[in-house]
Protein backbone atom coordinates (compact mmCIF):
# COMPACT_ATOMS: atom_id res chain seq x y z
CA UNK A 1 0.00 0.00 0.00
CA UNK A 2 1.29 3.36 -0.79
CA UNK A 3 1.65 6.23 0.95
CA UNK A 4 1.70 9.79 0.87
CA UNK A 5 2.08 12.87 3.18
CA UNK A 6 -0.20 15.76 2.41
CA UNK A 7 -2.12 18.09 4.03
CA UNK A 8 -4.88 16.81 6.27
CA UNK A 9 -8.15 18.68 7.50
CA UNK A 10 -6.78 19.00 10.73
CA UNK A 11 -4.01 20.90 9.19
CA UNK A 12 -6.40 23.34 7.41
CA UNK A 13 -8.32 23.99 10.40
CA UNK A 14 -5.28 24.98 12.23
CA UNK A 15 -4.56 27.27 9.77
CA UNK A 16 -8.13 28.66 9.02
CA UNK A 17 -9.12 29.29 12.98
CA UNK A 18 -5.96 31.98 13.09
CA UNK A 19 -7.61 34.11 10.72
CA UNK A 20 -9.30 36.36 13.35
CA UNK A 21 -8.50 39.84 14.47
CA UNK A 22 -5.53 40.88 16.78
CA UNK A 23 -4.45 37.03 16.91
CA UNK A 24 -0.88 37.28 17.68
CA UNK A 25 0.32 33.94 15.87
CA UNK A 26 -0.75 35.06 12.21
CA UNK A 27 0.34 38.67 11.61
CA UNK A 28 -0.49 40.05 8.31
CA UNK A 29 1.43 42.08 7.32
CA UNK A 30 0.38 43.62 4.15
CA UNK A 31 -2.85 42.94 1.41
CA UNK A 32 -2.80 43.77 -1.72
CA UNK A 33 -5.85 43.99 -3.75
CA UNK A 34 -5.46 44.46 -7.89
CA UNK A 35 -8.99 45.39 -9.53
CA UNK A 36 -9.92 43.79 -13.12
CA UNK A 37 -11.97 44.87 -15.75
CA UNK A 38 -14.02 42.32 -17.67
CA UNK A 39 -13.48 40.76 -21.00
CA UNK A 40 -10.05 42.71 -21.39
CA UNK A 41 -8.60 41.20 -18.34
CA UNK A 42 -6.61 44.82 -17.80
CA UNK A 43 -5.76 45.74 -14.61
CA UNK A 44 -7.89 49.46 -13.85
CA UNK A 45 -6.52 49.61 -10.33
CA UNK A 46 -4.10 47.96 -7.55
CA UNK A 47 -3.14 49.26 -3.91
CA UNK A 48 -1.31 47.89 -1.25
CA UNK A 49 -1.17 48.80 1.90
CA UNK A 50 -0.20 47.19 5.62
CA UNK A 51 -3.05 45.17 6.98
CA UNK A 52 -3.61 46.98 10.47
CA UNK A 53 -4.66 50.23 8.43
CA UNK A 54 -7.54 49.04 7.20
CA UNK A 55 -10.70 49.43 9.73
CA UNK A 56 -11.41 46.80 11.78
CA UNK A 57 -14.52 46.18 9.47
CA UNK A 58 -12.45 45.80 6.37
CA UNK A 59 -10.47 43.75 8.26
CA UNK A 60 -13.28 41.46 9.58
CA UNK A 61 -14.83 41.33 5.84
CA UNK A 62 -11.53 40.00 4.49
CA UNK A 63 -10.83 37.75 6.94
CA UNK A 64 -13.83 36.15 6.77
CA UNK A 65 -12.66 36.06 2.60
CA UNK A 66 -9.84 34.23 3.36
CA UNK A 67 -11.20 31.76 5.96
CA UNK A 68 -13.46 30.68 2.92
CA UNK A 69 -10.64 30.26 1.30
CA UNK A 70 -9.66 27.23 3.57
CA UNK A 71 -13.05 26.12 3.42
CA UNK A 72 -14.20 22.91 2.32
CA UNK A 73 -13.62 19.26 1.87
CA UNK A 74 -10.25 17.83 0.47
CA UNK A 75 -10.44 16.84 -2.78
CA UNK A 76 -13.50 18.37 -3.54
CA UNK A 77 -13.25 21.89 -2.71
CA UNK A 78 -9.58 21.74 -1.39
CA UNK A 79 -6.76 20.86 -3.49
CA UNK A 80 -3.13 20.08 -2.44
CA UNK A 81 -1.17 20.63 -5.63
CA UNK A 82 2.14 19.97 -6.44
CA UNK A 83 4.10 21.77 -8.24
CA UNK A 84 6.29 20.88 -11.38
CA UNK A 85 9.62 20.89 -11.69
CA UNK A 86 12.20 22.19 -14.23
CA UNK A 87 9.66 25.12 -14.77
CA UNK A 88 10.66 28.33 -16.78
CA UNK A 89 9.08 31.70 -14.80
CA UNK A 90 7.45 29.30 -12.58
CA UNK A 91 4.76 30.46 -10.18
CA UNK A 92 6.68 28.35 -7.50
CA UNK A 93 9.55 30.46 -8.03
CA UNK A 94 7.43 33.46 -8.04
CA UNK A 95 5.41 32.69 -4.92
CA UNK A 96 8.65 31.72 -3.47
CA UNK A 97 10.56 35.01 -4.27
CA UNK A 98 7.67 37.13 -3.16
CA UNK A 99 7.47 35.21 0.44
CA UNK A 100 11.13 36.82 1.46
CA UNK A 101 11.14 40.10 -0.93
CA UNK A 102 11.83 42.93 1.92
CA UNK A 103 10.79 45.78 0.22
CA UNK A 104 6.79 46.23 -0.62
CA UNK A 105 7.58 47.49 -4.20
CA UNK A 106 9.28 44.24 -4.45
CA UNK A 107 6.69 41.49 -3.76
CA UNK A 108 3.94 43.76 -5.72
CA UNK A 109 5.73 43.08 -8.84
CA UNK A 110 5.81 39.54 -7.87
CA UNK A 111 1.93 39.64 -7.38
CA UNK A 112 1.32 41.59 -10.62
CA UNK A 113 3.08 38.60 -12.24
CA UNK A 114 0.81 36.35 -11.22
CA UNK A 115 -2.36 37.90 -11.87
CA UNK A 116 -1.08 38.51 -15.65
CA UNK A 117 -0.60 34.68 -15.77
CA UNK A 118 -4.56 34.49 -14.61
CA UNK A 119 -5.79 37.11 -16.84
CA UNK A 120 -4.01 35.42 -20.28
CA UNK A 121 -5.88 32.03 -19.58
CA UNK A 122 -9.24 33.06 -18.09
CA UNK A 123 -11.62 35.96 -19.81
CA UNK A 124 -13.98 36.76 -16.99
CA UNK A 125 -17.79 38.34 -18.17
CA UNK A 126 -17.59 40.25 -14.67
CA UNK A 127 -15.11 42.75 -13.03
CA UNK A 128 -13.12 41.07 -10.71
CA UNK A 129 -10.66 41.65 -7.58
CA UNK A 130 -7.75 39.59 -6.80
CA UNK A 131 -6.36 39.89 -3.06
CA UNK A 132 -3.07 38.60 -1.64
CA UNK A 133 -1.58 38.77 1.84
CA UNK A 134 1.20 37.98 2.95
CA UNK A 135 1.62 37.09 6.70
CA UNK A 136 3.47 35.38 9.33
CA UNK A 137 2.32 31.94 10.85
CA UNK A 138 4.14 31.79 14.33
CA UNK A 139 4.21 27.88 15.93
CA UNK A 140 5.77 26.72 18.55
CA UNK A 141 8.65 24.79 18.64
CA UNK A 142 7.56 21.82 21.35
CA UNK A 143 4.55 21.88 23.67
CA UNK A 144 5.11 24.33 26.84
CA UNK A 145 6.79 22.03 29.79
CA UNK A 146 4.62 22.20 32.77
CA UNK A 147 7.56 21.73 35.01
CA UNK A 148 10.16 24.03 33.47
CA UNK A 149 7.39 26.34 32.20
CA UNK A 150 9.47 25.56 28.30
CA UNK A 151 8.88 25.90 25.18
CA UNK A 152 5.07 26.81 24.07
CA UNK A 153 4.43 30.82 22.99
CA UNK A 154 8.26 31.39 24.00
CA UNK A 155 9.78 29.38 21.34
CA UNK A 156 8.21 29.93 18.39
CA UNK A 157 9.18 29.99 14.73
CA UNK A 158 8.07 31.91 11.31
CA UNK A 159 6.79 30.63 8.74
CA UNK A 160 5.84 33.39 6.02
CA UNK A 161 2.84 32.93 4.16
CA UNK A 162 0.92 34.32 1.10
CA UNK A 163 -3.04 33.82 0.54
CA UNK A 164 -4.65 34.55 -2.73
CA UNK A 165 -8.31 35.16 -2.93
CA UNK A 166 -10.43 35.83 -6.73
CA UNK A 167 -13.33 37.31 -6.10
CA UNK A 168 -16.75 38.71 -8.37
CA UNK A 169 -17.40 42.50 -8.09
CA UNK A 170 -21.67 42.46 -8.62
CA UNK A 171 -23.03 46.02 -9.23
CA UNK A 172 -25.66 47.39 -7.25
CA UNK A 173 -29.24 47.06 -7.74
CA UNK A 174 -31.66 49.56 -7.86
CA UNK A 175 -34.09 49.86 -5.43
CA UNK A 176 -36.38 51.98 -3.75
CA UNK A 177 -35.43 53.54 -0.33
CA UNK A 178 -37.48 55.42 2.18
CA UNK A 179 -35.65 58.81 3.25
CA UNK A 180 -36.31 59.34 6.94
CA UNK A 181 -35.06 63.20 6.83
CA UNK A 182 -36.87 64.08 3.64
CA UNK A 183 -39.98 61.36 4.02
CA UNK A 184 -40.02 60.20 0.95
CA UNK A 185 -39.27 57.32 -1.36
CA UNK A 186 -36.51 57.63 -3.68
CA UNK A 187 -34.40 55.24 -5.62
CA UNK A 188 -30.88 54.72 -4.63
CA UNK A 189 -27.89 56.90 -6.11
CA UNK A 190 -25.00 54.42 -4.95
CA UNK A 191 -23.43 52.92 -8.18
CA UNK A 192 -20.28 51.58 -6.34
CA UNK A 193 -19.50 48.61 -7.47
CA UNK A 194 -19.22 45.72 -4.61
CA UNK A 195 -16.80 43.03 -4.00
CA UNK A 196 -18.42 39.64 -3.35
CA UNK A 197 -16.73 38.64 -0.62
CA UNK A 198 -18.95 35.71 0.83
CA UNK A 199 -18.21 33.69 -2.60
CA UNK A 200 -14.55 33.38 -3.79
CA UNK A 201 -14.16 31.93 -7.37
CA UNK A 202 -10.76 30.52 -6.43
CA UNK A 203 -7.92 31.00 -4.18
CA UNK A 204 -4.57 29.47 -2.91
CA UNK A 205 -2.33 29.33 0.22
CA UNK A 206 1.31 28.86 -0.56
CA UNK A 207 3.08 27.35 1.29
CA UNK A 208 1.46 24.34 2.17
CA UNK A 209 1.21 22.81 5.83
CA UNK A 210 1.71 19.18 6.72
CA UNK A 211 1.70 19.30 10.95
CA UNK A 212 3.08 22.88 10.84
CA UNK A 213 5.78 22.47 8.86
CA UNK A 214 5.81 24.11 5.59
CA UNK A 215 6.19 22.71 1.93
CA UNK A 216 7.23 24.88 -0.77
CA UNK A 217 6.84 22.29 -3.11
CA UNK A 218 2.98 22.35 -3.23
CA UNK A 219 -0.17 24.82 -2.76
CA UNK A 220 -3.40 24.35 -1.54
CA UNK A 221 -5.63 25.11 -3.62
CA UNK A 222 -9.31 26.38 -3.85
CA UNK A 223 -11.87 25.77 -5.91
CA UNK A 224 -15.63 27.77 -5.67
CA UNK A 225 -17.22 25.07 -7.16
CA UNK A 226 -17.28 21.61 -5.47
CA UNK A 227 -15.74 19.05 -7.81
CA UNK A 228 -15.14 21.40 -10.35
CA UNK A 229 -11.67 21.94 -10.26
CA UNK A 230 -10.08 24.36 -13.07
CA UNK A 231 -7.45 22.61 -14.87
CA UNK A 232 -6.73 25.44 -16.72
CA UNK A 233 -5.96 27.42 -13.58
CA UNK A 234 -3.89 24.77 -12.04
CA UNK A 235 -1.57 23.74 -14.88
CA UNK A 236 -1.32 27.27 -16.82
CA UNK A 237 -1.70 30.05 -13.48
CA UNK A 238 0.13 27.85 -10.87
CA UNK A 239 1.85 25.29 -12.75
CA UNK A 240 1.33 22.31 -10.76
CA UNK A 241 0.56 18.48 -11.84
CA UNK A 242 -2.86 17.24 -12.89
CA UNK A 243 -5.21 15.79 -9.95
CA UNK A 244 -8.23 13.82 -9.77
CA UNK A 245 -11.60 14.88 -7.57
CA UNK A 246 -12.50 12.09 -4.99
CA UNK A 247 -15.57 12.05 -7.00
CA UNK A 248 -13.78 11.13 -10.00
CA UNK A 249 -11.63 8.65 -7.84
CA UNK A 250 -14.81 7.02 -6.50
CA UNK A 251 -16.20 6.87 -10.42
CA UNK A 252 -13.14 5.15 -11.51
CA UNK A 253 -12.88 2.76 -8.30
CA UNK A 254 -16.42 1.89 -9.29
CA UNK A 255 -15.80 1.17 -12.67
CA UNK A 256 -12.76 -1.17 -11.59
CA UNK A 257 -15.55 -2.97 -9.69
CA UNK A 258 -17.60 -3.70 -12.20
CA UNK A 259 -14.84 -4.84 -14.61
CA UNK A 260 -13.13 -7.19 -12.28
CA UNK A 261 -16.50 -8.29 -10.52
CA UNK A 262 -18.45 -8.69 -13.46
CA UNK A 263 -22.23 -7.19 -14.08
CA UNK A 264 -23.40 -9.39 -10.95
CA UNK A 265 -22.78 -9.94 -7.49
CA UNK A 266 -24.46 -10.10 -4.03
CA UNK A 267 -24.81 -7.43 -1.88
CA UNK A 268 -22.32 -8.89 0.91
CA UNK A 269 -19.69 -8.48 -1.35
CA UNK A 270 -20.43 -5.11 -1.97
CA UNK A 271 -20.46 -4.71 1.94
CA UNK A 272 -17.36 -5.96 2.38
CA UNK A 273 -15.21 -4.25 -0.36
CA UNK A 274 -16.22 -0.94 1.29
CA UNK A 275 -15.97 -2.26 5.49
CA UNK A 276 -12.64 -3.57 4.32
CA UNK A 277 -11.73 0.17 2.40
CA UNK A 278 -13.30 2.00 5.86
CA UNK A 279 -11.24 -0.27 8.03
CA UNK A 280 -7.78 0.72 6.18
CA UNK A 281 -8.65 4.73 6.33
CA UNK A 282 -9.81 4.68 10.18
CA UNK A 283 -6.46 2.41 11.30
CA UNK A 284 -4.32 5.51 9.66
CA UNK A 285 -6.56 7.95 11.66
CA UNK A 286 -6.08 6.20 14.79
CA UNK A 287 -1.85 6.78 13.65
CA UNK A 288 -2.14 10.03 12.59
CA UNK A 289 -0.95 12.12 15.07
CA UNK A 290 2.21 9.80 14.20
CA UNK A 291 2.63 9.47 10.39
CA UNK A 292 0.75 12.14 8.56
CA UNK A 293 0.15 9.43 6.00
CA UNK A 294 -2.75 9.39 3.91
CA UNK A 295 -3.47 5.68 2.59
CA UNK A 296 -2.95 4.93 -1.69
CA UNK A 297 -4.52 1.84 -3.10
CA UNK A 298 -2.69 0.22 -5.75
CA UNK A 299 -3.52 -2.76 -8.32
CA UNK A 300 -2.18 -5.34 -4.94
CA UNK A 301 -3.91 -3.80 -2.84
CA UNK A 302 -7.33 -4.06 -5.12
CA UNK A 303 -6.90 -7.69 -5.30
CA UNK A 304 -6.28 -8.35 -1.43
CA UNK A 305 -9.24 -6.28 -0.59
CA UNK A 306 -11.32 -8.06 -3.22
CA UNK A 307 -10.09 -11.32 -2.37
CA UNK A 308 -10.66 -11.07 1.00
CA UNK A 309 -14.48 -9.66 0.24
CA UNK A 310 -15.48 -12.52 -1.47
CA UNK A 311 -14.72 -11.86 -5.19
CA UNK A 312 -13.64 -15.29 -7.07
CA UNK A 313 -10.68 -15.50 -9.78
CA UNK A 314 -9.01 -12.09 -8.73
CA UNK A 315 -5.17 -11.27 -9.62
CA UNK A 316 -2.74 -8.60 -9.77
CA UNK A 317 -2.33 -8.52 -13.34
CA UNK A 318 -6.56 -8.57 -13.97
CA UNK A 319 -6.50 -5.25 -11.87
CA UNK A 320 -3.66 -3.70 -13.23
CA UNK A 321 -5.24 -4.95 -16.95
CA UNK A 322 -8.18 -2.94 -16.06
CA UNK A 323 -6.75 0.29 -14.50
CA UNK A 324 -4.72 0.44 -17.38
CA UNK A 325 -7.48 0.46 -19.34
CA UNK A 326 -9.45 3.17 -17.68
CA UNK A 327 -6.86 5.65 -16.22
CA UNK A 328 -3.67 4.48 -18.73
CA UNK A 329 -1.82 3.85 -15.91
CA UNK A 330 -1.43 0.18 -14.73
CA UNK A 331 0.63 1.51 -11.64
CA UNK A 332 -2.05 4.44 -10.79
CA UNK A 333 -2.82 4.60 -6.68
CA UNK A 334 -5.92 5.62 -5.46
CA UNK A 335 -6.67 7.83 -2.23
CA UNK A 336 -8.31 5.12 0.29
CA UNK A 337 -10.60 7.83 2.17
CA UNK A 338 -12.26 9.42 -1.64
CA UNK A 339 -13.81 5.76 -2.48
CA UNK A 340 -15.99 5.37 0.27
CA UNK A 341 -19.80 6.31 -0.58
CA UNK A 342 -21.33 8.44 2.43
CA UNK A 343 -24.44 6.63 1.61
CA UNK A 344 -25.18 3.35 -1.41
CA UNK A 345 -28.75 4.68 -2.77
CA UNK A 346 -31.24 1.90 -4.38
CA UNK A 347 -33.73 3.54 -6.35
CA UNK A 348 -36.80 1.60 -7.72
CA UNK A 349 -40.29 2.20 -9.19
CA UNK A 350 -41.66 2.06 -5.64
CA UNK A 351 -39.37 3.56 -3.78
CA UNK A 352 -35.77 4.77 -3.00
CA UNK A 353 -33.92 4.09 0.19
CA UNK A 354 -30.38 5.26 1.07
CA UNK A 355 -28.59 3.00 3.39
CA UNK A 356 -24.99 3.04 5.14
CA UNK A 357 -22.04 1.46 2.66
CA UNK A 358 -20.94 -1.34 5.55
CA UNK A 359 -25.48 -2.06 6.23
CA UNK A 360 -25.57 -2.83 2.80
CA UNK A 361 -25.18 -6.38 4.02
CA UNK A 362 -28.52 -6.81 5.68
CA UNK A 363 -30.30 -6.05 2.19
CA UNK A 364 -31.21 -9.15 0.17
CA UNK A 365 -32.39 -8.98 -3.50
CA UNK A 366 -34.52 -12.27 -3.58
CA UNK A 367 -36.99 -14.37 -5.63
CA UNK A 368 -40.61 -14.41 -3.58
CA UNK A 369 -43.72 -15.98 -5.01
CA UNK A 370 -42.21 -15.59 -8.58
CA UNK A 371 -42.11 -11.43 -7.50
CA UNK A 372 -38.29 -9.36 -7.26
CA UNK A 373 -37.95 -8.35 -3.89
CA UNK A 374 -35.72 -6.24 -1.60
CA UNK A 375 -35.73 -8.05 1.73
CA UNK A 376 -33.96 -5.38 4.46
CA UNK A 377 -32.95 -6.84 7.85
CA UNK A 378 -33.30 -4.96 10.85
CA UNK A 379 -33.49 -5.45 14.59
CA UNK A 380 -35.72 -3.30 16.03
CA UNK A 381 -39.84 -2.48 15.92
CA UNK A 382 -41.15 -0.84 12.74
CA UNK A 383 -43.31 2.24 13.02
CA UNK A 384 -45.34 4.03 10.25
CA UNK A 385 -47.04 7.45 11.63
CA UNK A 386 -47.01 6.49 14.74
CA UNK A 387 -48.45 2.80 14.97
CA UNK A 388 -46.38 -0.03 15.38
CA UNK A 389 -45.95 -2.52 12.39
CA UNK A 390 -46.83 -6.08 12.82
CA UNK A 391 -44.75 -9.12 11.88
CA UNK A 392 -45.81 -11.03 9.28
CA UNK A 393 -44.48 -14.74 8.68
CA UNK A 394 -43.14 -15.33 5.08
């Protein structure tokens, strides 16, 4: 089974709950917001400034922005990218530069490099606002002793940071107001355009995190639509290596079911592929805290999990046949924790149920009286609006 270290939710969460006013361990230093005009993709405005002028409002506003920004479930809304390598004018590079540049002027022109790179592969219908920040992320270096009264808040380290945040400017509607001092209704004369700030199209934190430590070598990445990743944005803007969605790893673990199983099979089977799946992801959360390792399935692994699940005339080479055949890549690994259905959903003429992967085993698709029929087992009393069902002997 293969293995790789990434970024977990607890990670993110770390991250995301310092985003709050006056919090000592992330100090942001400076934001910088650059303000597009549609269709053209030129830049009609940019200003930076330190962070601590704005008003505390402003403040609030954006850093609820950026906390959306680390928002969302990995591999669906959350991304960690990595970056390739060998690169010409890399955004790496870029990022990289910009984290350490001391003067202001500096890292701006490091910004302004980027957005170009997101304005020559995206044409937006909509003004737009891009945002970065850079900050420090201050983390102890051991827990504080108890004894010696060591370590915690007084021996930290830095870790510089940058957050990126795209987000829609809408214009105002009119409407009709009621003036209190003149007691009348009027229409509205503000035509200010507004910066959607509760709905980021896309965003990125760079450096990564795995248990504090930072990783220049990949980005997490945001998209504003669940499983709707931009490919565009991630290969052309910040240069990093393709990725699959857990939904699209669930599709093609499915489809590697149902060419190794065959069309047919019982639902214990079924039950068993995904209790034996559930069983590898929560043994690494149980270690976490240790390794950091998030579990890969690859074409071995497949055949011990079917084997052991009840699936007849199963090899290595049938699995890595068939992966080959739907991903072109025989050796291909997939994420354990993205292949696990929240819910298996049934759906027939007279009626749909939704029932728990590892319960699927108590559902029986039998032959009664010459009549199809779903036969669910369960162990406790029945009710139907309010009155009790009775049992009745088959």
């Amino acid at each position: 089974m293969g293995v790789e270290t990434t970024m977990n939710k607890k990670d993110i969460a770390t991250i995301r709950k310092q985003f709050k006013l006056d919090n000592p361990k992330l100090e942001i230093k400076e934001i910088f917001n650059v303000y597009v005009q549609k269709e053209s993709g030129d830049i009609y405005h940019y200003e930076a400034k330190p962070f601590t002028l704005l008003d505390r409002e402003a403040q609030e506003l954006f850093l609820a922005n950026f906390k959306k920004v680390l928002t969302g479930s990995l591999d669906t809304k959350l991304f960690e990218l990595k970056f390739r390598e060998n690169m010409e004018e890399s955004t790496q590079n870029i990022l990289f530069e910009g984290l350490h540049e001391a003067e202001t002027e500096d890292w701006i022109e490091n910004m302004l490099e980027i957005v170009n790179k997101m304005y020559s592969h995206t044409v937006y219908e909509f003004d737009t606002v891009v945002t970065f920040i850079r900050a420090e992320y201050k983390k102890p270096t051991r827990a504080r002793d108890l004894e010696s009264e060591e370590g915690g808040d007084d021996e930290v380290y830095f870790s510089p940071l940058i957050l990126c945040s795209l987000n829609k400017i809408d214009q105002p509607k009119r409407v009709l107001m009621f003036d209190y001092v003149e007691k009348e209704f009027k229409p509205n004369q503000d035509i200010d355009p507004i910066i959607n700030l509760n709905s980021p199209l896309t965003g990125f934190l760079f450096p990564a995190f795995n248990d504090n430590a930072a990783d220049v070598n990949h980005i997490l990445y945001y998209s504003g639509k669940a499983d709707h990743p931009d490919e565009l944005f991630i290969e052309e803007v910040l240069n990093c290596e393709e990725i699959l969605t857990a939904k699209e790893e669930k599709g093609t673990f499915e489809l590697i079911l149902k060419n190794v199983i065959g069309d047919e099979t019982n639902t214990e089977v079924i039950s068993n592929v995904y209790e034996e799946i559930n069983r590898i992801v929560q043994e690494n959360e149980e270690s976490e805290e240790e390794d950091k390792e998030v579990p890969k399935l690859d074409s071995k692994d497949i055949e011990r999990i079917l084997t052991v699940s009840g699936v007849e005339d199963v090899n290595t080479e049938k699995v890595e046949h068939v992966l080959k055949m739907i991903v072109d890549d025989e050796k291909h690994e997939l994420k354990a924790s993205s292949l696990i259905p929240k819910t298996i959903k049934i759906k027939t003429k007279v009626a749909n149920l939704s029932i728990n992967p590892q319960d699927l085993k108590n559902v029986k698709y039998i032959m009664f009286q010459g009549k199809r029929c779903l036969l669910l087992e369960v162990d406790e009393d029945i009710e139907i609006e309010g009155l009790k069902l009775e049992t009745n002997p088959i």
